[in-house]
C-alpha atoms as a PDB file:
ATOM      1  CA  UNK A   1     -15.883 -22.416 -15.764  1.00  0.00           C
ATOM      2  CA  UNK A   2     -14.029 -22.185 -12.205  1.00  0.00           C
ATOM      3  CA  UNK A   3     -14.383 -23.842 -10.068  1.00  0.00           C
ATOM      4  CA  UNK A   4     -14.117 -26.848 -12.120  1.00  0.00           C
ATOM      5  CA  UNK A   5     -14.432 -29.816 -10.273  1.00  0.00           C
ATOM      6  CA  UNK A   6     -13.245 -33.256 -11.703  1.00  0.00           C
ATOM      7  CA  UNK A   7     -12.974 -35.142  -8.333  1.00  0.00           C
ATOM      8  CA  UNK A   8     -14.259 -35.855  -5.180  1.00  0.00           C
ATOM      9  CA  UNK A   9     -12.605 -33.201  -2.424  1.00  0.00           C
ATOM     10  CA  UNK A  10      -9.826 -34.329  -1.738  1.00  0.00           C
ATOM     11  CA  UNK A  11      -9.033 -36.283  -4.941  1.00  0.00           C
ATOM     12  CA  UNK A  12      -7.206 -39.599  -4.803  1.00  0.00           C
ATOM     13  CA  UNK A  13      -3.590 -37.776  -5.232  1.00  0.00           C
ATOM     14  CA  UNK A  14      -4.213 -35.167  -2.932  1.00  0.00           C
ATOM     15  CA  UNK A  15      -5.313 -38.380  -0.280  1.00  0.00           C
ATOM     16  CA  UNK A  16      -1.899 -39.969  -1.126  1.00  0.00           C
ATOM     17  CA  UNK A  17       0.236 -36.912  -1.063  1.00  0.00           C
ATOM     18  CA  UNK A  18      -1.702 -35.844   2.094  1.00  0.00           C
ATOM     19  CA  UNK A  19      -1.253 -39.000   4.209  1.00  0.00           C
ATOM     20  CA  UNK A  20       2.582 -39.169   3.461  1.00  0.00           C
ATOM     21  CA  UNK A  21       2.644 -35.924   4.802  1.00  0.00           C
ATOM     22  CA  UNK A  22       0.648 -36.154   7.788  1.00  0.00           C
ATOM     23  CA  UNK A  23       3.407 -39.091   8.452  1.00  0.00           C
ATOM     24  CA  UNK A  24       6.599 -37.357   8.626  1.00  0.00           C
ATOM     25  CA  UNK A  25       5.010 -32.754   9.466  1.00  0.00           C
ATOM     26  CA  UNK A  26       3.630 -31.625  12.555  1.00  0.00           C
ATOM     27  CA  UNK A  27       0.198 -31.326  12.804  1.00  0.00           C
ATOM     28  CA  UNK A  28       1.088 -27.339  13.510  1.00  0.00           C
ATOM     29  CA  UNK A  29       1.031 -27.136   9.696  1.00  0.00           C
ATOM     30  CA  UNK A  30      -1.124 -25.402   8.511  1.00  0.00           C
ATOM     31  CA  UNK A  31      -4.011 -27.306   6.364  1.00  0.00           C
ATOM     32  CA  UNK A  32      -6.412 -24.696   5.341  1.00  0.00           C
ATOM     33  CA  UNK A  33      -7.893 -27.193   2.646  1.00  0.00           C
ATOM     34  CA  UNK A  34      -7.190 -30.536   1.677  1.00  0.00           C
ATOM     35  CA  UNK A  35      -6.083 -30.054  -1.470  1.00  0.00           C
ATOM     36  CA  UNK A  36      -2.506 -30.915  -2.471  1.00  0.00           C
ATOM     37  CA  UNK A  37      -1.479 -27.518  -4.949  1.00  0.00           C
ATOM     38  CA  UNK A  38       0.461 -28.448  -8.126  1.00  0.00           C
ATOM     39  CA  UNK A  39       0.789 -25.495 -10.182  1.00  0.00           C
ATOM     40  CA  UNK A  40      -0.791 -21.862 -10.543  1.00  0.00           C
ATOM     41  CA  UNK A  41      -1.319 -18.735 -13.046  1.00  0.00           C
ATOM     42  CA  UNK A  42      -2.964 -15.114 -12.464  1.00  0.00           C
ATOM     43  CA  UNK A  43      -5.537 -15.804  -9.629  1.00  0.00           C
ATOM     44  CA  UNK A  44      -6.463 -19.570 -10.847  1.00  0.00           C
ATOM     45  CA  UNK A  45      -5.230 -22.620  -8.891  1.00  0.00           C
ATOM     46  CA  UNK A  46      -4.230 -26.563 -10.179  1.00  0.00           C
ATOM     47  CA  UNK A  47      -4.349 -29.339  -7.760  1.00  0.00           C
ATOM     48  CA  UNK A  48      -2.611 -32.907  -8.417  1.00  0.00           C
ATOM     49  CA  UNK A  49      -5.892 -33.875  -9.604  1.00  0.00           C
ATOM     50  CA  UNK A  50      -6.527 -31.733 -12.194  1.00  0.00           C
ATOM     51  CA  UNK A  51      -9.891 -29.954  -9.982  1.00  0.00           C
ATOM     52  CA  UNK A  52      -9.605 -25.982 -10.938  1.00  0.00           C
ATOM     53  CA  UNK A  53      -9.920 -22.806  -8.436  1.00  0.00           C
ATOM     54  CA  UNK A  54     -10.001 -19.107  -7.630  1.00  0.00           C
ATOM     55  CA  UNK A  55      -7.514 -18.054  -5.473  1.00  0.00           C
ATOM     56  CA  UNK A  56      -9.063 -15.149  -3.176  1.00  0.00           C
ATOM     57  CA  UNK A  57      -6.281 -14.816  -0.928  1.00  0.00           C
ATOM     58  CA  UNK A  58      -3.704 -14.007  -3.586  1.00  0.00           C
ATOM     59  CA  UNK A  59      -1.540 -16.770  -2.167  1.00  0.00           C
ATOM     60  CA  UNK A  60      -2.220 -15.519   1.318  1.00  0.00           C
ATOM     61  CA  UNK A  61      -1.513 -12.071   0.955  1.00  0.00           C
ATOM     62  CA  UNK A  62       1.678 -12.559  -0.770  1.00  0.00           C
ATOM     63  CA  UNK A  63       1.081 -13.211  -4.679  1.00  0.00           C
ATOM     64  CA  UNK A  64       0.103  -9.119  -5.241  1.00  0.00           C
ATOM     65  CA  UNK A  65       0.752  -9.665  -9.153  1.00  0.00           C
ATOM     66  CA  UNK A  66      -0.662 -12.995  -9.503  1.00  0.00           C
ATOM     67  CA  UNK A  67       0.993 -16.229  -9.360  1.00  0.00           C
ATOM     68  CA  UNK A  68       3.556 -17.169 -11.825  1.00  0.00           C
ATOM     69  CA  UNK A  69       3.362 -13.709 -13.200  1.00  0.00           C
ATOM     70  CA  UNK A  70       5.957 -13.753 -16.427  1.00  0.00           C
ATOM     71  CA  UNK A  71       7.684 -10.947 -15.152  1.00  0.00           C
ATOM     72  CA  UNK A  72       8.289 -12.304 -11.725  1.00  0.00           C
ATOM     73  CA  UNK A  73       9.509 -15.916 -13.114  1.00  0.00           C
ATOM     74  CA  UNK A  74      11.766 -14.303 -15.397  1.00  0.00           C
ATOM     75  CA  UNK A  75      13.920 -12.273 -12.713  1.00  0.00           C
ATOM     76  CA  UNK A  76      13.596 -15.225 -10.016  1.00  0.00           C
ATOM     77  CA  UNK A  77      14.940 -17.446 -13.031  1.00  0.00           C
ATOM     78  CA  UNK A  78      17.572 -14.986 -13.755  1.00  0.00           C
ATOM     79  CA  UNK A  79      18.802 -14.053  -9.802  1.00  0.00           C
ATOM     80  CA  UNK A  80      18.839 -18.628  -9.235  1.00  0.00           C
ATOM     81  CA  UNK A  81      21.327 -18.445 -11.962  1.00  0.00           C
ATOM     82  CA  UNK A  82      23.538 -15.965 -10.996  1.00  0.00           C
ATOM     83  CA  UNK A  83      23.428 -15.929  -7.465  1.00  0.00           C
ATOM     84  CA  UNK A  84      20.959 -18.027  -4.620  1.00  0.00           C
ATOM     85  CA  UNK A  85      22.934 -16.932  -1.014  1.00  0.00           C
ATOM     86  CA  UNK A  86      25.098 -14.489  -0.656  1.00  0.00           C
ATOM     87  CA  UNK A  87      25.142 -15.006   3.532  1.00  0.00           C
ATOM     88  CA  UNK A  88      25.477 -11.387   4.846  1.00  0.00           C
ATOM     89  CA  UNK A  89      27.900  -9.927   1.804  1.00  0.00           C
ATOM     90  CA  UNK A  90      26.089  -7.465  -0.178  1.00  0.00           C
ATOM     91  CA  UNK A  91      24.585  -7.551  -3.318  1.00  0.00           C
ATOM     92  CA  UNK A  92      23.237  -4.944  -5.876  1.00  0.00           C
ATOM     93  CA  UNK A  93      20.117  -6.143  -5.537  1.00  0.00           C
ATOM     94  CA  UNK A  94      19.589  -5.709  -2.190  1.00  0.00           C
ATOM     95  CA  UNK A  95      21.204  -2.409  -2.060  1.00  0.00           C
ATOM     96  CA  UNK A  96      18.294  -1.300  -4.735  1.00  0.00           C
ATOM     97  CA  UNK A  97      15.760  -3.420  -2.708  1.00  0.00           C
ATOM     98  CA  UNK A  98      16.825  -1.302   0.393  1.00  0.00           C
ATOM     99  CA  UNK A  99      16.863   2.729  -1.497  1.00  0.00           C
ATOM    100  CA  UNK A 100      13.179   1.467  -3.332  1.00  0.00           C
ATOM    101  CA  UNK A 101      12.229   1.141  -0.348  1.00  0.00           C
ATOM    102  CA  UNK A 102      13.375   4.347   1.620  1.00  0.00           C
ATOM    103  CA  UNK A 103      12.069   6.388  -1.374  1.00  0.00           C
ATOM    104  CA  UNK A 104       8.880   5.038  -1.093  1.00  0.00           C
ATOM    105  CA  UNK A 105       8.385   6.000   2.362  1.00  0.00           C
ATOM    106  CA  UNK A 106       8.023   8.627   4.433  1.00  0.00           C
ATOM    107  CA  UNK A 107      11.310  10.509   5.188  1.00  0.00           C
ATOM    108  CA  UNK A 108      11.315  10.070   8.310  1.00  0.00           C
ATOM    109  CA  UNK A 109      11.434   6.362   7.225  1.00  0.00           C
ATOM    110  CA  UNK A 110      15.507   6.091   5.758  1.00  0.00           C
ATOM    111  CA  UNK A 111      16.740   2.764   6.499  1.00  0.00           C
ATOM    112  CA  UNK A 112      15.216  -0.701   5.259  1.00  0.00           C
ATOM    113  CA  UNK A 113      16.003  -3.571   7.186  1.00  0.00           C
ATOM    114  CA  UNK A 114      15.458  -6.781   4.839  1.00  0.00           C
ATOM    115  CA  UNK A 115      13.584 -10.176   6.373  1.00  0.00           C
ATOM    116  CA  UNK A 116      12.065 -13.306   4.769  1.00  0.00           C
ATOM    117  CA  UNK A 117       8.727 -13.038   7.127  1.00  0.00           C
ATOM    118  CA  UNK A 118       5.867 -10.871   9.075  1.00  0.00           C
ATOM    119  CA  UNK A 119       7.387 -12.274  12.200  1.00  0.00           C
ATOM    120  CA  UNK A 120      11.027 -11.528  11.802  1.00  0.00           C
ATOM    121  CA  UNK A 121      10.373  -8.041  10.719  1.00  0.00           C
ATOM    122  CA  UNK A 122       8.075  -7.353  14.026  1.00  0.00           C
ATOM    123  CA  UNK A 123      10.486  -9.234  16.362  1.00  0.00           C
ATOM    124  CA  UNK A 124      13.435  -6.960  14.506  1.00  0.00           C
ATOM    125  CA  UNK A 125      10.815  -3.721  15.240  1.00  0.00           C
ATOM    126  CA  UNK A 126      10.425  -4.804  19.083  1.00  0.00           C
ATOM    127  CA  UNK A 127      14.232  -5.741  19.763  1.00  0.00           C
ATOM    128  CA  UNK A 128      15.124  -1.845  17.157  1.00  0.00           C
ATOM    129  CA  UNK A 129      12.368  -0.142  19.831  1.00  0.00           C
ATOM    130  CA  UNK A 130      14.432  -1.551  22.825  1.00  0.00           C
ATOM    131  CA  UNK A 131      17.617  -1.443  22.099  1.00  0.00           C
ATOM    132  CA  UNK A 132      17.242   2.459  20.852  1.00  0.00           C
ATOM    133  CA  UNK A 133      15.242   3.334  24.028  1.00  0.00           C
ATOM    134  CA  UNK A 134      16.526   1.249  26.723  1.00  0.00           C
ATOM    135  CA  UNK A 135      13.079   0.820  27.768  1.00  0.00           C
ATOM    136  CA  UNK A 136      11.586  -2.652  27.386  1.00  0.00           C
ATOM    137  CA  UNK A 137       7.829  -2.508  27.988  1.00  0.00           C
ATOM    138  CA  UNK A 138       5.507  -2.649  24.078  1.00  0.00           C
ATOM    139  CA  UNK A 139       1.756  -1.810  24.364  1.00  0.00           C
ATOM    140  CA  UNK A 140      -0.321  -3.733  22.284  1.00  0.00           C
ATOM    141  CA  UNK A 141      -3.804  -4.215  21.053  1.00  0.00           C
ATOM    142  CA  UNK A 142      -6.622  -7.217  21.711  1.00  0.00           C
ATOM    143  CA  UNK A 143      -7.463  -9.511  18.752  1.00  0.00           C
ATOM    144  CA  UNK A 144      -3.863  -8.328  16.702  1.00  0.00           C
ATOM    145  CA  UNK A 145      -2.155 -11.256  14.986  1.00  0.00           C
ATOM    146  CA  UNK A 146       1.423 -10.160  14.931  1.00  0.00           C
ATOM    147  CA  UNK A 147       3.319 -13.255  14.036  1.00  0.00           C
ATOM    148  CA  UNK A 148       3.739 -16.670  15.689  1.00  0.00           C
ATOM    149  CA  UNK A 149       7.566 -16.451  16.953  1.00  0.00           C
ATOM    150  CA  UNK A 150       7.513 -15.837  20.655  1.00  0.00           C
ATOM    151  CA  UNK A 151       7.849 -12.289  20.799  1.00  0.00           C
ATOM    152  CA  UNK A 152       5.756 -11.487  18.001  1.00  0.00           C
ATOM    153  CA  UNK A 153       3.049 -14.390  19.644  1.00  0.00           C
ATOM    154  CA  UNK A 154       3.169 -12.070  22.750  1.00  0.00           C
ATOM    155  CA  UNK A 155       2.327  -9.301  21.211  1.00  0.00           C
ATOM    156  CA  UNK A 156      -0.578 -10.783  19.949  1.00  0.00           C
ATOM    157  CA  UNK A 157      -3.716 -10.050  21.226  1.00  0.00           C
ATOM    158  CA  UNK A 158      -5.366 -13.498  20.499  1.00  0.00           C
ATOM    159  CA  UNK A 159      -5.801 -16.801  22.433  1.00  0.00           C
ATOM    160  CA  UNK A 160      -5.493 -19.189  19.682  1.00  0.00           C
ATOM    161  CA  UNK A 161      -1.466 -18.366  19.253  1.00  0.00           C
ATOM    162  CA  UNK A 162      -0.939 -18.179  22.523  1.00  0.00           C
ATOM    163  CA  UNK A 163      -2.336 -21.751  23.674  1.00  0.00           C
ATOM    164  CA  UNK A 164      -0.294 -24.451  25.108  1.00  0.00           C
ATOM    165  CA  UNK A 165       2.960 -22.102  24.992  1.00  0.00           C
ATOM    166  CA  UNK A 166       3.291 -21.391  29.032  1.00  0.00           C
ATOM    167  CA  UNK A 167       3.920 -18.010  29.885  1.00  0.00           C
ATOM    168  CA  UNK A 168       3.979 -15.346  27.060  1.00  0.00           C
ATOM    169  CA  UNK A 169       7.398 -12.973  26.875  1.00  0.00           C
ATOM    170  CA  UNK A 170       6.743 -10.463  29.776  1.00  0.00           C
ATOM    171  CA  UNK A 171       6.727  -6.774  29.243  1.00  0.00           C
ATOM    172  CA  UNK A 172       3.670  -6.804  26.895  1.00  0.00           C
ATOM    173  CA  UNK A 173       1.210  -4.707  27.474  1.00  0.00           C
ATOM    174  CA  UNK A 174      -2.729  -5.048  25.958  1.00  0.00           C
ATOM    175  CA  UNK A 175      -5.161  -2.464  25.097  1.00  0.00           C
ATOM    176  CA  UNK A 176      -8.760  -2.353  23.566  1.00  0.00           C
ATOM    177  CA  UNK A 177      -8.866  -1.690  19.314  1.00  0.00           C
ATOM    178  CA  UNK A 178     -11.415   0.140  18.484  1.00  0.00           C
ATOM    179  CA  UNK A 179     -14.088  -1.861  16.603  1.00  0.00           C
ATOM    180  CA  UNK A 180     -17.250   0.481  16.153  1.00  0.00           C
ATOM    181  CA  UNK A 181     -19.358  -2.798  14.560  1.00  0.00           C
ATOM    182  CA  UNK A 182     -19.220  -5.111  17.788  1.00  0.00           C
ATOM    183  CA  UNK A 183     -18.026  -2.448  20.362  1.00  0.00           C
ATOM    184  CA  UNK A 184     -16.484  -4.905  23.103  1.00  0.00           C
ATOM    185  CA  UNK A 185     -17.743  -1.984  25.590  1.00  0.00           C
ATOM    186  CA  UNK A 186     -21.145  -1.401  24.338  1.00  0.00           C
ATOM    187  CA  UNK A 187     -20.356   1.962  23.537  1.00  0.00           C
ATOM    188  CA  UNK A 188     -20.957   4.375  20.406  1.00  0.00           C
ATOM    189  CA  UNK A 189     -18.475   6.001  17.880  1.00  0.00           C
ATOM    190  CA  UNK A 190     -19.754   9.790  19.457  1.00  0.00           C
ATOM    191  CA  UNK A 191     -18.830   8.875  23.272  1.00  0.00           C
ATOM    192  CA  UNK A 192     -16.091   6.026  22.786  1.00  0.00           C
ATOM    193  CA  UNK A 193     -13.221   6.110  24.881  1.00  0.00           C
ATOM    194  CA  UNK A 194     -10.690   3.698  22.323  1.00  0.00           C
ATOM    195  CA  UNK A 195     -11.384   6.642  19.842  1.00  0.00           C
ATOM    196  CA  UNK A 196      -8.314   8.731  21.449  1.00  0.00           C
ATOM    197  CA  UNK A 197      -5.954   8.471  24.010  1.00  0.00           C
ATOM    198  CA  UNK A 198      -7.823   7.753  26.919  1.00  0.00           C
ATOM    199  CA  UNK A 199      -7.826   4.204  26.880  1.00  0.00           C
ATOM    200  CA  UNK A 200      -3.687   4.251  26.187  1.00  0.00           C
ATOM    201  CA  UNK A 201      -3.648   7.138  29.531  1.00  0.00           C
ATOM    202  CA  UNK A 202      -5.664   4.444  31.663  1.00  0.00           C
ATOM    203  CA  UNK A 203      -3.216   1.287  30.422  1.00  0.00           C
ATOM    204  CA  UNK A 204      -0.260   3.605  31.836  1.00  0.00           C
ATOM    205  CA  UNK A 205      -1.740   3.794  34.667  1.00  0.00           C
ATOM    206  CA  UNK A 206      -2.669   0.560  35.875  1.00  0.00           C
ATOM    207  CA  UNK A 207      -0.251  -1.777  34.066  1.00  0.00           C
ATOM    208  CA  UNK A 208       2.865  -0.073  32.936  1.00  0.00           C
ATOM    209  CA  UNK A 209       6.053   0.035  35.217  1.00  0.00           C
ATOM    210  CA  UNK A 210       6.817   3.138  33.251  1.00  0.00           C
ATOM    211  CA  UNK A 211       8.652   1.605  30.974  1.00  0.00           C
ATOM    212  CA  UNK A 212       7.317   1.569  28.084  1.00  0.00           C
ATOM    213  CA  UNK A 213       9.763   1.478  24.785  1.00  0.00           C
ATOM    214  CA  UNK A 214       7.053   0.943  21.975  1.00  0.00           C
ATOM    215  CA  UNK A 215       3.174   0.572  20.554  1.00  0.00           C
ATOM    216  CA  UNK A 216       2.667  -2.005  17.570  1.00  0.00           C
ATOM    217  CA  UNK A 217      -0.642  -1.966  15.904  1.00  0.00           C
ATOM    218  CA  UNK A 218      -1.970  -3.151  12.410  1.00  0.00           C
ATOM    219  CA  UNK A 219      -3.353  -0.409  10.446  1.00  0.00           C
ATOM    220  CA  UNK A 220      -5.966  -2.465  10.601  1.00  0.00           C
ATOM    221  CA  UNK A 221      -6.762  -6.407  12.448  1.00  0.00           C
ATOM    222  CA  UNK A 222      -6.554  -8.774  10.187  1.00  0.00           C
ATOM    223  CA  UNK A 223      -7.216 -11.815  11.925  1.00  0.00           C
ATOM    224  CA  UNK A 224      -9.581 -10.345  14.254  1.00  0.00           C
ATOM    225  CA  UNK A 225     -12.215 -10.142  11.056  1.00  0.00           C
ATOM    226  CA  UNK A 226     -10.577  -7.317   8.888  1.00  0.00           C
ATOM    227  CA  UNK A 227     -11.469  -4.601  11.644  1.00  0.00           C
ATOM    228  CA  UNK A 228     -11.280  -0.901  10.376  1.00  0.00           C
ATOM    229  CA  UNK A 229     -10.328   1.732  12.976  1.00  0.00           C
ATOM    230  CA  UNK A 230     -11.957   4.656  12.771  1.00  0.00           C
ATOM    231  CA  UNK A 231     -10.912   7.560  10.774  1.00  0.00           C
ATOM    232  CA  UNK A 232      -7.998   9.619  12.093  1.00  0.00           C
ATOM    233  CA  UNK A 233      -7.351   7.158  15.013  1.00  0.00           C
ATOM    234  CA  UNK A 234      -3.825   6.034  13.822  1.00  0.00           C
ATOM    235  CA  UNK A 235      -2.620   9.468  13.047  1.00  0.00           C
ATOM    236  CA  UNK A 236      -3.930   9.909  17.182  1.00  0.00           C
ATOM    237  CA  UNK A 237      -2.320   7.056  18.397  1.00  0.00           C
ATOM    238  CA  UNK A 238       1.319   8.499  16.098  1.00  0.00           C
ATOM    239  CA  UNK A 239       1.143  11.922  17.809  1.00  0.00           C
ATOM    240  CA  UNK A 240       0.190  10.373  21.052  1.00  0.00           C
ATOM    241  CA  UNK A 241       3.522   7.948  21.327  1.00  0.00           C
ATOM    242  CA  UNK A 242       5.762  10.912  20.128  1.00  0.00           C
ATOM    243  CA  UNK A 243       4.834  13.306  22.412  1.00  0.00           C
ATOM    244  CA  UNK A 244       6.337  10.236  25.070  1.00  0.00           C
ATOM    245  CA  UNK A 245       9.314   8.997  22.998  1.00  0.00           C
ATOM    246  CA  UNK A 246       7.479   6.166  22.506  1.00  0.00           C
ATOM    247  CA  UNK A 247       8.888   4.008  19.608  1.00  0.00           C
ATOM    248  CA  UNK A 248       4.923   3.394  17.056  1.00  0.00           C
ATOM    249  CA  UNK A 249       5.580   0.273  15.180  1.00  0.00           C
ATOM    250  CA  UNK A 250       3.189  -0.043  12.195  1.00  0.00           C
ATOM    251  CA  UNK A 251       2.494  -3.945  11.480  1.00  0.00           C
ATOM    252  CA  UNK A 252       1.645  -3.525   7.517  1.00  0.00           C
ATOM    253  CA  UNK A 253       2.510  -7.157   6.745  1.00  0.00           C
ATOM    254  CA  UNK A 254      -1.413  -7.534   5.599  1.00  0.00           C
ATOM    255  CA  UNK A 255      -2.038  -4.082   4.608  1.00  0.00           C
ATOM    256  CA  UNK A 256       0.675  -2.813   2.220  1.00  0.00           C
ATOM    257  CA  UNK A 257       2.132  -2.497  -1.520  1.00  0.00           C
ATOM    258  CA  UNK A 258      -1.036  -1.916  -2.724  1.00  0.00           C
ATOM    259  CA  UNK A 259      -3.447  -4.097  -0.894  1.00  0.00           C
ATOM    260  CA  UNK A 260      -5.532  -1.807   0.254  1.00  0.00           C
ATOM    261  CA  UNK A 261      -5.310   0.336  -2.745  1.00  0.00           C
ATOM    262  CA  UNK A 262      -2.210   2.764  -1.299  1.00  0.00           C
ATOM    263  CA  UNK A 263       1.242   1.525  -1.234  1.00  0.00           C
ATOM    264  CA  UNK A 264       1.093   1.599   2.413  1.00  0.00           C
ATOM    265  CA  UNK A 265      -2.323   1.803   4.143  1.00  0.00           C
ATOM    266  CA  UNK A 266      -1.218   4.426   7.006  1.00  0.00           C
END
């Protein structure tokens, strides 16, 4: 049965391993439980105490085939022993890494830039936008959890990141998503503004210096509460930044390879 429970929460080794830790991190790290993790299979978790659980998170979005799936140890084991850094020299790994992943997207889509993390890839997006349009200004959306690096913490639309940080990187500008179950205008899906362009039109016209390089959105908020746009709103918001040369930078670091059932959720 799991959860299977054979201590108190947390055990005695996840108290010791805990407090040594809590002596020598940051209390930025994150602690989303206090258990200490000591090994993992499929969807079912080990801590240092022996206590048993169900991973819902898939090892926060990034375990898509499980933890400690054979497969996967097997070609980590074999890369380790052939080859752990190779600094920027190529490898034949990465050059297949880099064509599976412009033949799996559109073709627009034919370069892959590889990155460790969410927040290098969207500070790589923001500086790619800029650089290629000489225009420095990126619209972006309330409640959107981008990253916590500085430019990908500005272009978040939460608080929480943002706290205790000074003054965010300028040159970001915030719009309304739209979120038809707690409308944050009291309005309805029939008559809402944040359904097309409107609300973008009105941003331009009271915030922007006119010089605006980019748009980043999630397909949809993850740490807003998993917030669905409506239907046919990104595919709006594509057409609207190309008719304006505007760079549209889609943050799928939640949403894709298959976690919301498509490879890629736009």
């Amino acid at each position: 049965m799991i959860p299977l429970l054979k201590t108190e929460i947390p055990g005695p080794r996840s108290r010791e391993i805990l407090g040594q830790a809590r002596c020598v991190e940051p209390p930025c790290i994150g602690e989303q439980f206090p258990v200490v993790w000591d090994r993992a299979d499929g969807a079912v978790v080990t801590d240092v105490d022996g206590n048993v659980f169900l991973d819902f998170t898939s090892g926060v979005l990034v375990a898509n085939v499980g933890h400690s799936h054979p497969a996967h140890v097997r070609s980590v084991a074999e890369q380790a022993g052939r080859l752990m850094n190779s600094y920027t020299f190529m490898t034949e790994p990465r050059a297949r890494l880099a064509r599976k992943l412009v033949e799996i997207t559109p073709p627009e889509l034919d370069r892959a830039f590889i990155v460790s993390t969410g927040s290098e890839a969207v500070e790589a997006a923001i500086k790619f936008a800029r650089k290629a349009t000489g225009r420095h200004e990126v619209i972006a959306f309330h409640g959107a959890f981008h990253g916590r690096t500085f430019g990908a913490m500005a272009a978040g639309g939460k608080s929480g990141v943002k706290a205790g940080f000074g003054p965010a990187l300028p040159g970001f500008l915030h719009a309304s998503f739209p979120y038809c179950y707690r409308c944050p205008h009291g309005s309805t899906p029939n008559e809402c503004a944040l359904h097309g362009e409107s609300a973008l039109e009105r941003l331009l016209e009271t915030e922007s210096v006119g010089d605006v390089a980019a748009l980043i959105t999630e397909p949809y908020q993850g740490a807003a509460g998993s917030i669905m746009p409506p239907e046919g709103w990104l595919a709006r918001i594509s057409a609207w930044c190309r008719e304006r040369g505007i760079v549209f930078i889609l943050d799928e670091v939640q949403s894709s390879f298959g976690r919301t059932g498509t490879m890629f959720m736009f």
